[in-house]
PDB file of N, CA and C in Angstrom:
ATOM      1  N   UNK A   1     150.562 147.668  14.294  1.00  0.00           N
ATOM      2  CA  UNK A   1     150.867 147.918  15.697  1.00  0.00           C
ATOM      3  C   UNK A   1     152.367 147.736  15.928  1.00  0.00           C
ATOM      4  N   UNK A   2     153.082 148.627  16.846  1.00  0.00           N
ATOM      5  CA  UNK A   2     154.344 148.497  16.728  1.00  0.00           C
ATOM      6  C   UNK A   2     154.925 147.887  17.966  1.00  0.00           C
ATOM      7  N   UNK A   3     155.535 146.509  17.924  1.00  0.00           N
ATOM      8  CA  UNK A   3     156.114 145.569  19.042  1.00  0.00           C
ATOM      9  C   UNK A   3     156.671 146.675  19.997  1.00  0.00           C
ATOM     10  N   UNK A   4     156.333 145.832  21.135  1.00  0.00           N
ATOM     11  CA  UNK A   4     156.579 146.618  22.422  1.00  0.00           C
ATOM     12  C   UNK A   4     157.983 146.297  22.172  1.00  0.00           C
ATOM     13  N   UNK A   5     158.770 144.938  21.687  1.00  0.00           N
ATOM     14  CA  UNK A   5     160.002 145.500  21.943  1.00  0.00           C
ATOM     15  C   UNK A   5     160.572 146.305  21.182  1.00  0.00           C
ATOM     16  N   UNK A   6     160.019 146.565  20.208  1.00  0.00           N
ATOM     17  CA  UNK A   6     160.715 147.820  19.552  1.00  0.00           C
ATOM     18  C   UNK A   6     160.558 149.029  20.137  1.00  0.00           C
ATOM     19  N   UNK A   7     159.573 149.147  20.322  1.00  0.00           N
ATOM     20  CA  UNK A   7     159.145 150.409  21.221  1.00  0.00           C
ATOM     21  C   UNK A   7     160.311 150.747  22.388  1.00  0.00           C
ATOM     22  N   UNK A   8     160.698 149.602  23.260  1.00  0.00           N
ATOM     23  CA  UNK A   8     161.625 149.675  23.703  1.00  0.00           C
ATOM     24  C   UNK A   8     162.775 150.159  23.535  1.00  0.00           C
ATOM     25  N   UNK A   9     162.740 149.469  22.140  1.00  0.00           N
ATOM     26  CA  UNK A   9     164.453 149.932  21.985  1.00  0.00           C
ATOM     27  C   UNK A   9     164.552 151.425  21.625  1.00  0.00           C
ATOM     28  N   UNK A  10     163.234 152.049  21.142  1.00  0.00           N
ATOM     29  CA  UNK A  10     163.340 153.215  20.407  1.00  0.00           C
ATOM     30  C   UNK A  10     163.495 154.273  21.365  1.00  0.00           C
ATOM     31  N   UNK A  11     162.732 153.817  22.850  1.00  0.00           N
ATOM     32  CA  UNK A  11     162.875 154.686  24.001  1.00  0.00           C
ATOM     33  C   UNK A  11     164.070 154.816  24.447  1.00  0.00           C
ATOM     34  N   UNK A  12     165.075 153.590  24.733  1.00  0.00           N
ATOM     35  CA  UNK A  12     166.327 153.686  24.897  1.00  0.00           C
ATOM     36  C   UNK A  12     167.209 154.575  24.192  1.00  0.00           C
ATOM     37  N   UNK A  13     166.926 154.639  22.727  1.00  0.00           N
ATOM     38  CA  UNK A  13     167.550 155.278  21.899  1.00  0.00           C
ATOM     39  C   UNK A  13     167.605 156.648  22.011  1.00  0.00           C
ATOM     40  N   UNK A  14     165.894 157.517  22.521  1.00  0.00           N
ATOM     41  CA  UNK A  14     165.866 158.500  22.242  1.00  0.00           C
ATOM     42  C   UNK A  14     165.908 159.153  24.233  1.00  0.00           C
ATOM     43  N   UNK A  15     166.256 158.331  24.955  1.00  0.00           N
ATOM     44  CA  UNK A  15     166.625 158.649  25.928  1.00  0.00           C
ATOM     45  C   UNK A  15     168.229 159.261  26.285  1.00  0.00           C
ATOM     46  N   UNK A  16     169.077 158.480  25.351  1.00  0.00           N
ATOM     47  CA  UNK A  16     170.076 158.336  24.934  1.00  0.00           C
ATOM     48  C   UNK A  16     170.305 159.705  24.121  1.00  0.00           C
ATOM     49  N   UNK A  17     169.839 160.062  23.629  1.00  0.00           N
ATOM     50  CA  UNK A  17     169.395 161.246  22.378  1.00  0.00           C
ATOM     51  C   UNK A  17     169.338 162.293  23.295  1.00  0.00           C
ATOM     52  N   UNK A  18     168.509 162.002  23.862  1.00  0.00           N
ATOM     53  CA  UNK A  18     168.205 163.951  24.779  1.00  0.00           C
ATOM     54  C   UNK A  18     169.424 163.625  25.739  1.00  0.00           C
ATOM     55  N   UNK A  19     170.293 163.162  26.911  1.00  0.00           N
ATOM     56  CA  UNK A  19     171.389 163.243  27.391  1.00  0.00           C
ATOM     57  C   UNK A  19     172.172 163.628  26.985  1.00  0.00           C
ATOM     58  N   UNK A  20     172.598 163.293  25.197  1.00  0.00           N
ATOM     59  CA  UNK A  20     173.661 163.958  24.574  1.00  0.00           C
ATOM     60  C   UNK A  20     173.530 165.239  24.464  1.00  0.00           C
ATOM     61  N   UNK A  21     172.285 165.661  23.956  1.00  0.00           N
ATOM     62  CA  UNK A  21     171.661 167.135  23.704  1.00  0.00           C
ATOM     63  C   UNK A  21     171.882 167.447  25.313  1.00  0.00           C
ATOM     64  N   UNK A  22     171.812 167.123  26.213  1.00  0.00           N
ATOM     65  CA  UNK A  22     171.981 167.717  27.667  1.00  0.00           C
ATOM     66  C   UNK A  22     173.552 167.672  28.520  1.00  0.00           C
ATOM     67  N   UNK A  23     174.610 167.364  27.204  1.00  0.00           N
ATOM     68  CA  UNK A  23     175.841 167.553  27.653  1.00  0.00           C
ATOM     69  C   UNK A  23     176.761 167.642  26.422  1.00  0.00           C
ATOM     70  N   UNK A  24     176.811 169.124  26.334  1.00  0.00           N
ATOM     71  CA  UNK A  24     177.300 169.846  25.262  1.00  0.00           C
ATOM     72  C   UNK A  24     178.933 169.654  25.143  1.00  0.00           C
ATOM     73  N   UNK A  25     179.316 169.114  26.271  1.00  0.00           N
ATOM     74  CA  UNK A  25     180.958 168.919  26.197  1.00  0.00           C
ATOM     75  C   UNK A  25     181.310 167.633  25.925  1.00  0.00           C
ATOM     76  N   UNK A  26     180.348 166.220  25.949  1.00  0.00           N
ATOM     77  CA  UNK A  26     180.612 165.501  25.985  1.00  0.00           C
ATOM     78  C   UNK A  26     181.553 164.163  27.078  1.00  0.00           C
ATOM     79  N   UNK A  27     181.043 164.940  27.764  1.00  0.00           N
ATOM     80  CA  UNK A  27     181.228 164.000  28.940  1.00  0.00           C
ATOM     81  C   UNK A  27     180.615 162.660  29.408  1.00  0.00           C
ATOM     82  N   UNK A  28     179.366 162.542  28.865  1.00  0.00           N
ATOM     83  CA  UNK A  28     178.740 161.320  29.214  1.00  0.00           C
ATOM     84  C   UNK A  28     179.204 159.930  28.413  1.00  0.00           C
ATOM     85  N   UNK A  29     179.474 159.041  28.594  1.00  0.00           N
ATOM     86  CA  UNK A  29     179.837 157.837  27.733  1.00  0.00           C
ATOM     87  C   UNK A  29     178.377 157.491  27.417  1.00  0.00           C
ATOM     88  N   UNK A  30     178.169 157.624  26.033  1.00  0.00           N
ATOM     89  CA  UNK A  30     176.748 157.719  25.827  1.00  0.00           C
ATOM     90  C   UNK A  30     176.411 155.463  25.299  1.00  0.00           C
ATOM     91  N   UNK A  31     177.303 155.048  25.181  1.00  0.00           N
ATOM     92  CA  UNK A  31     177.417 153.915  25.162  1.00  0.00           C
ATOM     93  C   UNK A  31     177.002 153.190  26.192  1.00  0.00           C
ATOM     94  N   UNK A  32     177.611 153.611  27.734  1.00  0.00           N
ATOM     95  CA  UNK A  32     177.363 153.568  28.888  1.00  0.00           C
ATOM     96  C   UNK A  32     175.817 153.611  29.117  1.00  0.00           C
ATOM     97  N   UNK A  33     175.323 154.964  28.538  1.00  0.00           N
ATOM     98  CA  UNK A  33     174.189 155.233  28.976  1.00  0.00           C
ATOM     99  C   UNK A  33     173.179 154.672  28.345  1.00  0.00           C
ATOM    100  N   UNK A  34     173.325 154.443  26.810  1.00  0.00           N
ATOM    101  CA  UNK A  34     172.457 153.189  26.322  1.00  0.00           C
ATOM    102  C   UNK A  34     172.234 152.067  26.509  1.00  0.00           C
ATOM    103  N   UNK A  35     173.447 151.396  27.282  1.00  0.00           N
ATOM    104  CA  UNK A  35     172.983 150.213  27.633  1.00  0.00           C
ATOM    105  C   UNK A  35     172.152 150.472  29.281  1.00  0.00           C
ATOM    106  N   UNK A  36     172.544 151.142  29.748  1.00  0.00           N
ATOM    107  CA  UNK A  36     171.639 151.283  31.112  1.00  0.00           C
ATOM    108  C   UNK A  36     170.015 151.338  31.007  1.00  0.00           C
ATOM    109  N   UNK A  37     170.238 152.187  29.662  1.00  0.00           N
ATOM    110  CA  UNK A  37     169.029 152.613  29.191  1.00  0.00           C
ATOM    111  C   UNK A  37     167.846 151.203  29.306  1.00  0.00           C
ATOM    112  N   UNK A  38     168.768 150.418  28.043  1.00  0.00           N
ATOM    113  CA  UNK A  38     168.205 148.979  27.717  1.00  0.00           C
ATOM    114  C   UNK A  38     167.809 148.478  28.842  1.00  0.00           C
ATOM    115  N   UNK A  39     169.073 148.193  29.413  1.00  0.00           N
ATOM    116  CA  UNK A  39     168.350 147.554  31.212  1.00  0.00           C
ATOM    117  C   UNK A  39     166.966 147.857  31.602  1.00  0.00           C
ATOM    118  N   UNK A  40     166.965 149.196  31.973  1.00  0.00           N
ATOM    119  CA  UNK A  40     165.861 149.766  32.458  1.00  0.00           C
ATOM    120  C   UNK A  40     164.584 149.049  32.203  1.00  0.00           C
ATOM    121  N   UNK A  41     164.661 148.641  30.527  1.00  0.00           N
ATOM    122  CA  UNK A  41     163.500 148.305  29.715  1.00  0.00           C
ATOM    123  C   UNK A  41     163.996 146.684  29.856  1.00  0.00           C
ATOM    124  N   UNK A  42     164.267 146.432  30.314  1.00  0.00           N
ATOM    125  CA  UNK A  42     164.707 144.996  30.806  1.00  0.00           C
ATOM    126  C   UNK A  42     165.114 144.061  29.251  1.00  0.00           C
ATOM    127  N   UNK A  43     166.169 145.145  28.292  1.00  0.00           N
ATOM    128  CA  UNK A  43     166.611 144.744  27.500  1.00  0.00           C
ATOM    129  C   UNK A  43     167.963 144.637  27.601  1.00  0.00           C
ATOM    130  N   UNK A  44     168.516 142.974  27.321  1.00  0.00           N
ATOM    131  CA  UNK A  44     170.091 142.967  27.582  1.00  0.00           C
ATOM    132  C   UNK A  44     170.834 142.834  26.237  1.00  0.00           C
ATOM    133  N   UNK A  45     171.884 143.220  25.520  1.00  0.00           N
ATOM    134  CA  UNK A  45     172.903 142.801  24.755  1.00  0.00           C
ATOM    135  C   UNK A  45     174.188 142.808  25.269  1.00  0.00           C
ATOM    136  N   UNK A  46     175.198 142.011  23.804  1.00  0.00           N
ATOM    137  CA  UNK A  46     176.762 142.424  24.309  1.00  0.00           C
ATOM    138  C   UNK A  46     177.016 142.564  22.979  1.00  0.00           C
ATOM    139  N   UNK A  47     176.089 143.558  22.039  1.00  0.00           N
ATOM    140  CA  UNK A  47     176.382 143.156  20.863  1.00  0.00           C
ATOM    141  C   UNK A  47     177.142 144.817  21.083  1.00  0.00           C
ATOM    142  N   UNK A  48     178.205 144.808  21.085  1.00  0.00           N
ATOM    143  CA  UNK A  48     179.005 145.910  21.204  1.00  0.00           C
ATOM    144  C   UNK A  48     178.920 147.246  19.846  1.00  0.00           C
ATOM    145  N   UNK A  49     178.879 146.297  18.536  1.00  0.00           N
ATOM    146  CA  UNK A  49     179.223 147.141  17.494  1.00  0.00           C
ATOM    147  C   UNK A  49     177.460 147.954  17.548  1.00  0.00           C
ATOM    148  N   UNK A  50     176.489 147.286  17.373  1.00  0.00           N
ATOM    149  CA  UNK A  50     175.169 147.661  17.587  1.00  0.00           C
ATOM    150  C   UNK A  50     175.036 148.613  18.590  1.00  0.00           C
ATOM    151  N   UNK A  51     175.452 148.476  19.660  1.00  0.00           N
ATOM    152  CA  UNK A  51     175.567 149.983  20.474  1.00  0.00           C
ATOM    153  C   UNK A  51     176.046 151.010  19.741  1.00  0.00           C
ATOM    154  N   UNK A  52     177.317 150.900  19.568  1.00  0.00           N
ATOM    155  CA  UNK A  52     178.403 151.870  18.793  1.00  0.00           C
ATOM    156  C   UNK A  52     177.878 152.396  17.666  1.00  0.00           C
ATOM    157  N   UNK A  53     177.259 151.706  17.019  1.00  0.00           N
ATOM    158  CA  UNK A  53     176.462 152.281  15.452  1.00  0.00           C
ATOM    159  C   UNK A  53     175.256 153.076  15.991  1.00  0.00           C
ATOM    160  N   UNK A  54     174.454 152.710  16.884  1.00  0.00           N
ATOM    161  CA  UNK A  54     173.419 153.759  17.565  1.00  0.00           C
ATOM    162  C   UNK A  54     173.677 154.877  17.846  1.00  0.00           C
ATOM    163  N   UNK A  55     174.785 155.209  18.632  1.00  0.00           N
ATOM    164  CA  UNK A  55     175.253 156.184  19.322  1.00  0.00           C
ATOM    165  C   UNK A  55     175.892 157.002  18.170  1.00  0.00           C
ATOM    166  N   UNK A  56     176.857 156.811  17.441  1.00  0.00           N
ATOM    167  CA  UNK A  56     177.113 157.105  15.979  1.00  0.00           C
ATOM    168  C   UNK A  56     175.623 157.970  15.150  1.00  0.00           C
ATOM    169  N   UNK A  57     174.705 157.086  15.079  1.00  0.00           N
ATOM    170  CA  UNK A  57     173.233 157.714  14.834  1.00  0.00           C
ATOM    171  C   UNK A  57     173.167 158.598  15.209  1.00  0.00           C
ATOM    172  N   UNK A  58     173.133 158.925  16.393  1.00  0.00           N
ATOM    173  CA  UNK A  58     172.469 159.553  17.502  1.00  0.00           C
ATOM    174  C   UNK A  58     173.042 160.990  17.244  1.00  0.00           C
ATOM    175  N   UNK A  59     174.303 161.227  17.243  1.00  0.00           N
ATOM    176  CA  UNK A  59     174.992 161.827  17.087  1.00  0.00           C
ATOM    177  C   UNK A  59     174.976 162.237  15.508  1.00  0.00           C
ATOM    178  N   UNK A  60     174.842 161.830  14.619  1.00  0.00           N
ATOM    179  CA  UNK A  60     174.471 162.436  13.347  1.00  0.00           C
ATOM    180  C   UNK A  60     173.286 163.146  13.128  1.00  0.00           C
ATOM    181  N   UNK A  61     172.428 162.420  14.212  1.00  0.00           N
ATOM    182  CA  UNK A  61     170.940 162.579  13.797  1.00  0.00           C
ATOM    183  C   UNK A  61     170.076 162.625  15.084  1.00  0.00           C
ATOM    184  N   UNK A  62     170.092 163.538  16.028  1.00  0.00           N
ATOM    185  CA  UNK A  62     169.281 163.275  17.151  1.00  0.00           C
ATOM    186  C   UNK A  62     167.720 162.815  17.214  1.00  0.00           C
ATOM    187  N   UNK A  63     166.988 162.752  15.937  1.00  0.00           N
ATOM    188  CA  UNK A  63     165.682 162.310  15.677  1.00  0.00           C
ATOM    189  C   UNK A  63     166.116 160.973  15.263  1.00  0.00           C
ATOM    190  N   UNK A  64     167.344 159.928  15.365  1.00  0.00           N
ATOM    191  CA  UNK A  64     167.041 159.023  14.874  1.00  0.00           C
ATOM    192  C   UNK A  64     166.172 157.807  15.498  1.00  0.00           C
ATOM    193  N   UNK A  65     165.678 156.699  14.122  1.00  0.00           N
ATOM    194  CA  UNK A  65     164.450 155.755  14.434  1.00  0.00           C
ATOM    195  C   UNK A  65     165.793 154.629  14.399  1.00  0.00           C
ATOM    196  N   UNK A  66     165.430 153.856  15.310  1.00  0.00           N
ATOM    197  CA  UNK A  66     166.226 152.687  15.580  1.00  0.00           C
ATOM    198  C   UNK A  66     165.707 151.774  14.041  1.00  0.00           C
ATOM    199  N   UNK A  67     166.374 151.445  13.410  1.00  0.00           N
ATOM    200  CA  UNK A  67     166.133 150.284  12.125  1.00  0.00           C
ATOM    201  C   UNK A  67     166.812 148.770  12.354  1.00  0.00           C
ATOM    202  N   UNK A  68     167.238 148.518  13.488  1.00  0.00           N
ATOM    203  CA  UNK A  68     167.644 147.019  13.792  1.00  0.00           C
ATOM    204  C   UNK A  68     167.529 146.614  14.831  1.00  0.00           C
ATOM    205  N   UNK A  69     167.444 145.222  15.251  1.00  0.00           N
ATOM    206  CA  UNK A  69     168.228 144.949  16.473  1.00  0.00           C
ATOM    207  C   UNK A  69     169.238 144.626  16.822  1.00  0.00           C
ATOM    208  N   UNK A  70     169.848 144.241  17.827  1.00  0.00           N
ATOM    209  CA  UNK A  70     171.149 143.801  18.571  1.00  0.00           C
ATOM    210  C   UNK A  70     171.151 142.387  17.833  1.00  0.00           C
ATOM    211  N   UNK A  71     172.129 141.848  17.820  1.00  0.00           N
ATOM    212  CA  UNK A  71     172.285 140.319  16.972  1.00  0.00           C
ATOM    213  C   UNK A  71     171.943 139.666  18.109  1.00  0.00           C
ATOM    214  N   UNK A  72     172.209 139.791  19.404  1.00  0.00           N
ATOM    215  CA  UNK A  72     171.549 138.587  20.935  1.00  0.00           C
ATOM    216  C   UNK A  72     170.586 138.980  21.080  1.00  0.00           C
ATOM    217  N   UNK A  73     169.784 139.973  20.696  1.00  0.00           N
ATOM    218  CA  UNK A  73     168.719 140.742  21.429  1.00  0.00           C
ATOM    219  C   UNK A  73     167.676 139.783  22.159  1.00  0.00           C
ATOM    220  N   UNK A  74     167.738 140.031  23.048  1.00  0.00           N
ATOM    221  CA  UNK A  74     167.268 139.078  24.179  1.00  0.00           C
ATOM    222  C   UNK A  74     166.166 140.129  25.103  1.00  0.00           C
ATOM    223  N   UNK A  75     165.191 140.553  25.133  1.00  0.00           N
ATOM    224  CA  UNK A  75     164.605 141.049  26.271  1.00  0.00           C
ATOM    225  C   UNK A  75     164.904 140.032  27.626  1.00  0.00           C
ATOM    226  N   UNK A  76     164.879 140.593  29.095  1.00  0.00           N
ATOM    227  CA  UNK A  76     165.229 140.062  30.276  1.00  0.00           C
ATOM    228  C   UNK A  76     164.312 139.331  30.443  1.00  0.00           C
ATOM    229  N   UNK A  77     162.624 139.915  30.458  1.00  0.00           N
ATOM    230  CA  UNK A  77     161.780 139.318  30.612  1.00  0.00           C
ATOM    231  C   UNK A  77     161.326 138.221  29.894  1.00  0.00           C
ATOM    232  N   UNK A  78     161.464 137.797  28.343  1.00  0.00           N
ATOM    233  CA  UNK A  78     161.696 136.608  27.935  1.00  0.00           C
ATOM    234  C   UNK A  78     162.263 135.307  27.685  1.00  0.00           C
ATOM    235  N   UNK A  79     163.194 135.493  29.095  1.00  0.00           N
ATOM    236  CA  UNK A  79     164.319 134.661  29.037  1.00  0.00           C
ATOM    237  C   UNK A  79     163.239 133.378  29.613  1.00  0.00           C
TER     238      UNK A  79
END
């Protein structure tokens, strides 16, 4: 069974994924938009480089599967 918080993060990721695919010029700070993403799912980091390597993904690979977490990874709701 696959942890809801992963599940989480994977939604963030691939939310993140179709925006890029939905702005061909690159206008969106897709960094920006992943962490909003997280929020949403009431997931917080400040692990900066872990964003940056996602989005990096993302951008190589629009099917990508999230393979880590954030080094704080903290869901909101488990605080």
């Amino acid at each position: 069974m696959v942890d809801q918080h992963d599940a989480d993060l994977q939604a963030a990721v691939d939310s993140t994924s179709v925006a890029r695919d939905s702005d061909p010029d690159g206008e969106i700070d897709l960094v920006q938009y992943l962490r909003d993403q997280l929020a949403e799912r009431e997931i917080e980091t400040s692990d900066e480089a872990w964003l940056q390597r996602q989005v990096e993904n993302i951008k190589a690979d629009p099917n990508y599967m999230v393979d880590g977490e954030p080094d704080d990874y903290t869901p909101i709701r488990d605080r």
